[in-house]
Protein backbone atom coordinates (compact mmCIF):
# COMPACT_ATOMS: atom_id res chain seq x y z
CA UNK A 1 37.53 131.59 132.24
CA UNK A 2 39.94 133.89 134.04
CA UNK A 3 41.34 130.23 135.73
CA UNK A 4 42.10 128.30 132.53
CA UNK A 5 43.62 131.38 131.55
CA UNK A 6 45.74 131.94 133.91
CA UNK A 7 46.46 127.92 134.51
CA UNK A 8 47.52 128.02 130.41
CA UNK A 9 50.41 130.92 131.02
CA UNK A 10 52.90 128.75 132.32
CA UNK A 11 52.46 126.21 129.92
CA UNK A 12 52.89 128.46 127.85
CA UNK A 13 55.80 130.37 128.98
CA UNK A 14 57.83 126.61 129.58
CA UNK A 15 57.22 125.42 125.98
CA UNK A 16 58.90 128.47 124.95
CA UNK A 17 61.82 128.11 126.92
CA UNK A 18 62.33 124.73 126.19
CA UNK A 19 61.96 125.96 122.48
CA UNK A 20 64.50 128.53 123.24
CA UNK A 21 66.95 125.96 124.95
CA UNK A 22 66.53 123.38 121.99
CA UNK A 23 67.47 126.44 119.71
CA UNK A 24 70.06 127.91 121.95
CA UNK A 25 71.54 123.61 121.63
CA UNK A 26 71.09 123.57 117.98
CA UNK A 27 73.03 126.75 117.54
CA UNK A 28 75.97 125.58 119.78
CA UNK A 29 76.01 122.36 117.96
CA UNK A 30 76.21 123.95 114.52
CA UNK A 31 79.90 124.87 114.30
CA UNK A 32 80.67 120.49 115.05
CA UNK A 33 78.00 119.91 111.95
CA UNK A 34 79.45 122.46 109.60
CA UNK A 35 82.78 120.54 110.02
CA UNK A 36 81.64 117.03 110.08
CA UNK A 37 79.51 118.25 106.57
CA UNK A 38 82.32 120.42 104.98
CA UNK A 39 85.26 117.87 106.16
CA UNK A 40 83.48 114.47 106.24
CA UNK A 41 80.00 114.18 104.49
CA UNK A 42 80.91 116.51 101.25
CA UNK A 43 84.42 114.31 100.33
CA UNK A 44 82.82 111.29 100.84
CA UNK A 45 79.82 112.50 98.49
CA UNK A 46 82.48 113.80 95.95
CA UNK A 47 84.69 110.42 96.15
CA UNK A 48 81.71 108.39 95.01
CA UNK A 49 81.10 110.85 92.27
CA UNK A 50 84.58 110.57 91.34
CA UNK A 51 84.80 107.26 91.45
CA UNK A 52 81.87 106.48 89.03
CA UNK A 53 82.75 109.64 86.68
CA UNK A 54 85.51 109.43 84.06
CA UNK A 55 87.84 111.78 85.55
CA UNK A 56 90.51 113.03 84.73
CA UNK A 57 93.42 114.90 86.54
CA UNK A 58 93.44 117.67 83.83
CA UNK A 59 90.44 117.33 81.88
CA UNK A 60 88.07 117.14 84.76
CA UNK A 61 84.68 115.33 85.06
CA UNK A 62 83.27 113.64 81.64
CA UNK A 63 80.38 111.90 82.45
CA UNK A 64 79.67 108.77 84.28
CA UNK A 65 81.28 105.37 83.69
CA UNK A 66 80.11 102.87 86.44
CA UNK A 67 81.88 100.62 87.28
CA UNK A 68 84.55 101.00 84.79
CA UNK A 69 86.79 102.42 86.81
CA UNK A 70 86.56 99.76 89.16
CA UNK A 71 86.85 97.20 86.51
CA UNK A 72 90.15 99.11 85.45
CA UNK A 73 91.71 98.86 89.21
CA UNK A 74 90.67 95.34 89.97
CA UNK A 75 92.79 94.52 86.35
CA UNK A 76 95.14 96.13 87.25
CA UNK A 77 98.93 93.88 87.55
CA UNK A 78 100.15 95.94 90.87
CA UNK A 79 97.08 95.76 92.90
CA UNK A 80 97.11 92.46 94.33
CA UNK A 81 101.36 93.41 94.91
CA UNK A 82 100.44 96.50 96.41
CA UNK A 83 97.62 94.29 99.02
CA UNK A 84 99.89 92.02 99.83
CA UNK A 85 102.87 94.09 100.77
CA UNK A 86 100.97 96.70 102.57
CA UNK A 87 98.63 94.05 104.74
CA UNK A 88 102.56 92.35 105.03
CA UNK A 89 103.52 95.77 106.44
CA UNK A 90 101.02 96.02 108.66
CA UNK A 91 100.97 93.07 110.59
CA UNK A 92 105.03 93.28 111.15
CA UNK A 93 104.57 96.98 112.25
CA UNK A 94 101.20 96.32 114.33
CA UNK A 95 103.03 93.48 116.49
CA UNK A 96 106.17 94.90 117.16
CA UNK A 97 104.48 98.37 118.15
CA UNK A 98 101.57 96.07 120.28
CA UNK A 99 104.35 94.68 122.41
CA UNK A 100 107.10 97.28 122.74
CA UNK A 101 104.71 99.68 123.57
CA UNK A 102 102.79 97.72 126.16
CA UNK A 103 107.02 96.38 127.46
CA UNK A 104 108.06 99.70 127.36
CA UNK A 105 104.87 101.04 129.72
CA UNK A 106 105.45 98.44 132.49
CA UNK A 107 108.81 98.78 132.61
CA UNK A 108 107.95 102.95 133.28
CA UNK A 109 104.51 102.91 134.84
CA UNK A 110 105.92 103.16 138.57
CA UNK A 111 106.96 106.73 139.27
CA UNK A 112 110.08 107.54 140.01
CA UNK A 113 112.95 110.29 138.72
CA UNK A 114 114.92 107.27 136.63
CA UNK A 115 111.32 106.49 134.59
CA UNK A 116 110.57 109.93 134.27
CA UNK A 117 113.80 110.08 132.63
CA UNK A 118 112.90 107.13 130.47
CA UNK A 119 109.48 108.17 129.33
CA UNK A 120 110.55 111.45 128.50
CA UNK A 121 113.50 109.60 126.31
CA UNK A 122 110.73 107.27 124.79
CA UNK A 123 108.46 110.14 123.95
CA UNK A 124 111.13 112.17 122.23
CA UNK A 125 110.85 110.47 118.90
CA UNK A 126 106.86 111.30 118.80
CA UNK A 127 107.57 115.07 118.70
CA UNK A 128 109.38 114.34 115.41
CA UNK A 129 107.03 114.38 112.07
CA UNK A 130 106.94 111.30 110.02
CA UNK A 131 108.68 113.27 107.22
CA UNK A 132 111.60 114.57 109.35
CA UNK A 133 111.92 111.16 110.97
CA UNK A 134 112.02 109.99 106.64
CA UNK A 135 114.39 111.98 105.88
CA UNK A 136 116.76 111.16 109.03
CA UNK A 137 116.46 107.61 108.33
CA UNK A 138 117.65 107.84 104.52
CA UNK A 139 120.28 109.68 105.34
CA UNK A 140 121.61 107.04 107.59
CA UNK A 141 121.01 104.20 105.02
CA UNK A 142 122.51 106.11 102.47
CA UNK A 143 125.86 104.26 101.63
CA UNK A 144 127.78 107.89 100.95
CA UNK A 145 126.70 109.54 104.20
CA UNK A 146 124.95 107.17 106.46
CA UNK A 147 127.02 104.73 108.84
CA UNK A 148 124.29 101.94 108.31
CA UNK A 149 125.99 100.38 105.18
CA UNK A 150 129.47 101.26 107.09
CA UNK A 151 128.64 98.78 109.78
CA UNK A 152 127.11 95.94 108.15
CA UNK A 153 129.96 96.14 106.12
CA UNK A 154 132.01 95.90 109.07
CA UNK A 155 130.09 92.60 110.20
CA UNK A 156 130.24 90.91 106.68
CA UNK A 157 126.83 91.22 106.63
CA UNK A 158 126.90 93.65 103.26
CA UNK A 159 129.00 95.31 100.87
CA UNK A 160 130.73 98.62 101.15
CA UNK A 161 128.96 99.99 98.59
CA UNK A 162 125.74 98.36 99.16
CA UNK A 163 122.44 99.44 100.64
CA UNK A 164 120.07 98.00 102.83
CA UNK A 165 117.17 99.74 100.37
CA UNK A 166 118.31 97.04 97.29
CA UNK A 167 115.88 94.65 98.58
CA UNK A 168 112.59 94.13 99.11
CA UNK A 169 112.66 92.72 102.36
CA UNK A 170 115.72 94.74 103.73
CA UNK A 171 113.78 98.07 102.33
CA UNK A 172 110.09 96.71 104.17
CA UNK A 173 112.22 96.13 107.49
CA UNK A 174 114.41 99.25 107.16
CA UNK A 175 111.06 101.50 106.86
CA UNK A 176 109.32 99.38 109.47
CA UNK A 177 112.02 100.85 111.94
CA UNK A 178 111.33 104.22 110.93
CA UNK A 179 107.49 103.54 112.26
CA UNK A 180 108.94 102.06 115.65
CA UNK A 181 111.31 104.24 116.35
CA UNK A 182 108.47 107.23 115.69
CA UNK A 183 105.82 105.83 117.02
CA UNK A 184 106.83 103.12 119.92
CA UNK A 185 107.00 106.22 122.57
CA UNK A 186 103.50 107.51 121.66
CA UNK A 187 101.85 103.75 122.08
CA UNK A 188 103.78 103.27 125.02
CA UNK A 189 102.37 106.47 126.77
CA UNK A 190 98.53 104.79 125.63
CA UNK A 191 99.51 101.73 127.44
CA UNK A 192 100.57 103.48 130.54
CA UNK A 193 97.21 104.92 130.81
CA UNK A 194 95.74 102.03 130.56
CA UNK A 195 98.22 100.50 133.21
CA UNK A 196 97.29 102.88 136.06
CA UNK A 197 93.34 102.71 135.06
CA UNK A 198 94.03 99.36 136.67
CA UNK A 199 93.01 99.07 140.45
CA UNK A 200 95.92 98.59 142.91
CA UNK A 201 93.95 96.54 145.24
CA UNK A 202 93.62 93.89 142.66
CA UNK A 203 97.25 93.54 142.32
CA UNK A 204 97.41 93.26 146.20
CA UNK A 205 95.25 91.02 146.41
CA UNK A 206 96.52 88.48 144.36
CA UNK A 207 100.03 88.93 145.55
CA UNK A 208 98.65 87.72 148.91
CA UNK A 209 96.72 85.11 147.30
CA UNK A 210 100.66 83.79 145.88
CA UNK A 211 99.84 84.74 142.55
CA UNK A 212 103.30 85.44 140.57
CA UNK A 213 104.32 88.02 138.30
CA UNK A 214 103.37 86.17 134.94
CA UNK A 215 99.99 84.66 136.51
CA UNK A 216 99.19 88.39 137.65
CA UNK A 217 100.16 89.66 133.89
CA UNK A 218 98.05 87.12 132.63
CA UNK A 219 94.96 86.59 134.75
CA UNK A 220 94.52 90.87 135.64
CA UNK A 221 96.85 93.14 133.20
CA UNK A 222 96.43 91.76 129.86
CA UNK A 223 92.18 91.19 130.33
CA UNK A 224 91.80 94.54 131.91
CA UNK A 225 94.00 96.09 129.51
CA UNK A 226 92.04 94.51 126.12
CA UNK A 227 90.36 97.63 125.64
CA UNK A 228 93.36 99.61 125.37
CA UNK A 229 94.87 97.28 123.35
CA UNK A 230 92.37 97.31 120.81
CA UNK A 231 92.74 100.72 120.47
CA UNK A 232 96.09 100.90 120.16
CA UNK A 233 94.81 98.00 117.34
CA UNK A 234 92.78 99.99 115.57
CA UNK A 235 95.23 103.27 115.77
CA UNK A 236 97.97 100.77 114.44
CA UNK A 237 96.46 99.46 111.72
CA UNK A 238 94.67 101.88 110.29
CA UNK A 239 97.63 103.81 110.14
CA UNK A 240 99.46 100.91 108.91
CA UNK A 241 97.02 100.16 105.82
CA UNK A 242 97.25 104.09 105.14
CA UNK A 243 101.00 103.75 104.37
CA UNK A 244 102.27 106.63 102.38
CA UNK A 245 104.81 109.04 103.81
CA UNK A 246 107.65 106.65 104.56
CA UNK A 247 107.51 104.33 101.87
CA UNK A 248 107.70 107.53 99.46
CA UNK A 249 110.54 109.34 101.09
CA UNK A 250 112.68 106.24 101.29
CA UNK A 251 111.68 104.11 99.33
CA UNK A 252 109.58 105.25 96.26
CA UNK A 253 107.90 101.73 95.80
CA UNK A 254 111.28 100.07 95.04
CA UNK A 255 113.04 98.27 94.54
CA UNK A 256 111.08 96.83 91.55
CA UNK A 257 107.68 98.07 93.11
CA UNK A 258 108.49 95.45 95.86
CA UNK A 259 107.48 98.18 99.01
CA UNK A 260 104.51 99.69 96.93
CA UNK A 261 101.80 100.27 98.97
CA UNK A 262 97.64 100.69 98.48
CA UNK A 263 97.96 104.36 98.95
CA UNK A 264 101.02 104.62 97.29
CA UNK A 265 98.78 103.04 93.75
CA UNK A 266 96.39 105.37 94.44
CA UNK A 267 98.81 107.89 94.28
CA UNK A 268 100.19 106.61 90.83
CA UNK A 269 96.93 106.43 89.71
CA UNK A 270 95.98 110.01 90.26
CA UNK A 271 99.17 111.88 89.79
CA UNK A 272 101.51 109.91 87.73
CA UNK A 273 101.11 106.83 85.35
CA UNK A 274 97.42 107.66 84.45
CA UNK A 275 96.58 111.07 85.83
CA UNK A 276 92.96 109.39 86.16
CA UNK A 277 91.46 110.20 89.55
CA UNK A 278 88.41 108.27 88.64
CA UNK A 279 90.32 105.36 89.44
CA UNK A 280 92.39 106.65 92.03
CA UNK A 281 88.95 106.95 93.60
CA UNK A 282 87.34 104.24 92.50
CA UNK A 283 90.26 102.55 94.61
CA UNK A 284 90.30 105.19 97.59
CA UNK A 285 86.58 104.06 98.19
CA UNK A 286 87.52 100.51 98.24
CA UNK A 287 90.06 101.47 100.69
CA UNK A 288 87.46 102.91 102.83
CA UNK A 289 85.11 100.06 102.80
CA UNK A 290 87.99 97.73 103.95
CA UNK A 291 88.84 100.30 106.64
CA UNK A 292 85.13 100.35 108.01
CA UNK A 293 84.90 96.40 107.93
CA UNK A 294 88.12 96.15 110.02
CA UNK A 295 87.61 98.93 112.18
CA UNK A 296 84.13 97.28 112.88
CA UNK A 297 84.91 94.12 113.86
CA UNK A 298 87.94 95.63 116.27
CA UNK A 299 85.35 97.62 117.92
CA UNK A 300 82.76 95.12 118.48
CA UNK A 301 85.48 92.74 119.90
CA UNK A 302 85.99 95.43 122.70
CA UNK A 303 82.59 96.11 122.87
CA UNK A 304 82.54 92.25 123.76
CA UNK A 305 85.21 92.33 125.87
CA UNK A 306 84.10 95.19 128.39
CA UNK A 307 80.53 93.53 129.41
């Protein structure tokens, strides 16, 4: 007896420190749940709520009206506009920001004091908030204060009193600049890391194999590089499809709701022409859905790409 006793202790005593190490885990982890709950799973519960409640922005939650409020947004005349302009958006901004920011990181990956200088000239912009950088840019479109109109009409290329803003496509490639200008430096300094993840002996290797600069780019950069490059993809584009900040400051949807963006309707919806955040919601969560789908099939092509 006294052997199975004593044979039992330490069984004993190691189930209850692994008990105490799996709550001693739990309790470390519980500060990561409480956010992901309070700042993830609770706004997603409460947009699906919204979105199949009549709700309005002052008279609050009236009961539930599936799918009317998705009816409402699928019939409504600026949706397919706003779709169109804002996937328009984000392909121009996605490939310009793709390449310069992969250019910009070979032409600075060596070190040396004259790309330290560069980078640090590059990166400058990114320290600037997407407001700021807004607000800078009107001001230098502006045809009273900003020398933008000044030299175009200079060229012949506008009027004096014009505006680069009085178009659609001038007002879409005048914001787009705003989002290269900010952003190129910060993309740029992704790439790089991805550049120097590379293995010099590979390089080396093919030089003395008489492999060229473009057959080197193209046979060991660009496929070791395709899973920073579909990061920078999925960065890019979801933050192009999430449009808002710019194309209000500068823009306001105009001319003629020609630069209107998704987020900018779902703005309108809650806040100004119908004050109804069911259907700002109802269109937020369609949003999301699209966001998931693309995001998924990015991933799984670099999942693919990295076996």
């Amino acid at each position: 007896m006294s052997a199975k006793s004593t044979s039992a202790t330490p069984v004993r005593r190691c189930s209850k420190a692994a008990m105490a190490e799996t709550r001693r885990g739990w309790l470390y982890a519980a500060p990561d749940w409480l956010f992901i709950v309070m700042l993830f799973i609770v706004p997603i519960v409460l947009l699906v709520i919204m979105a199949g409640s009549r709700w309005s922005l002052m008279g609050g939650n009236r009961g539930w009206n599936f799918p009317e409020n998705f009816t409402k947004v699928f019939q409504h005349p600026l949706l397919l506009k706003s779709m169109g302009f804002t996937l328009e958006y984000t392909v121009i901004v996605t490939v310009i920001l793709l390449a310069l920011g992969l250019g910009l990181a070979l032409l600075v990956q060596e070190s040396s004091k004259w790309n330290s200088v560069l980078r640090t000239c590059f990166l400058l912009p990114s320290a600037t908030g997407l407001a700021s950088a807004s607000l800078l840019f009107y001001a230098l479109y502006s045809p009273q204060v900003g020398p933008v109109t000044k030299i175009l009409s200079f060229f012949g290329l506008m009027e004096a009193d014009g505006s680069v803003l009085t178009t659609g496509q001038g007002a879409l490639w005048a914001t787009a600049l705003v989002i290269v200008w900010r952003y190129s430096g910060y993309y740029m300094l992704l790439m790089m890391i991805g550049l120097q993840s590379i293995p010099g002996d590979l390089y080396e290797a093919a030089r003395m194999d008489g492999a060229g600069t473009w057959r080197i780019f193209r046979s060991i950069t660009l496929p070791l590089m395709k899973p920073t490059i579909v990061m920078c993809l999925v960065y890019c584009v979801t933050g192009s499809i999430l449009a808002f900040d710019q194309f209000f400051i500068i823009t306001r949807g105009g001319p003629n709701n020609e630069t209107l963006t998704v987020v900018q309707l779902i703005y309108s919806f809650a806040f100004e022409s119908k004050k109804d955040l069911g259907m700002a919601a109802a269109l937020s969560l369609i949003v999301l859905i699209f966001l998931v789908i693309i995001n998924s099939i990015q991933m799984r092509g670099m999942r693919d790409d990295t076996k």
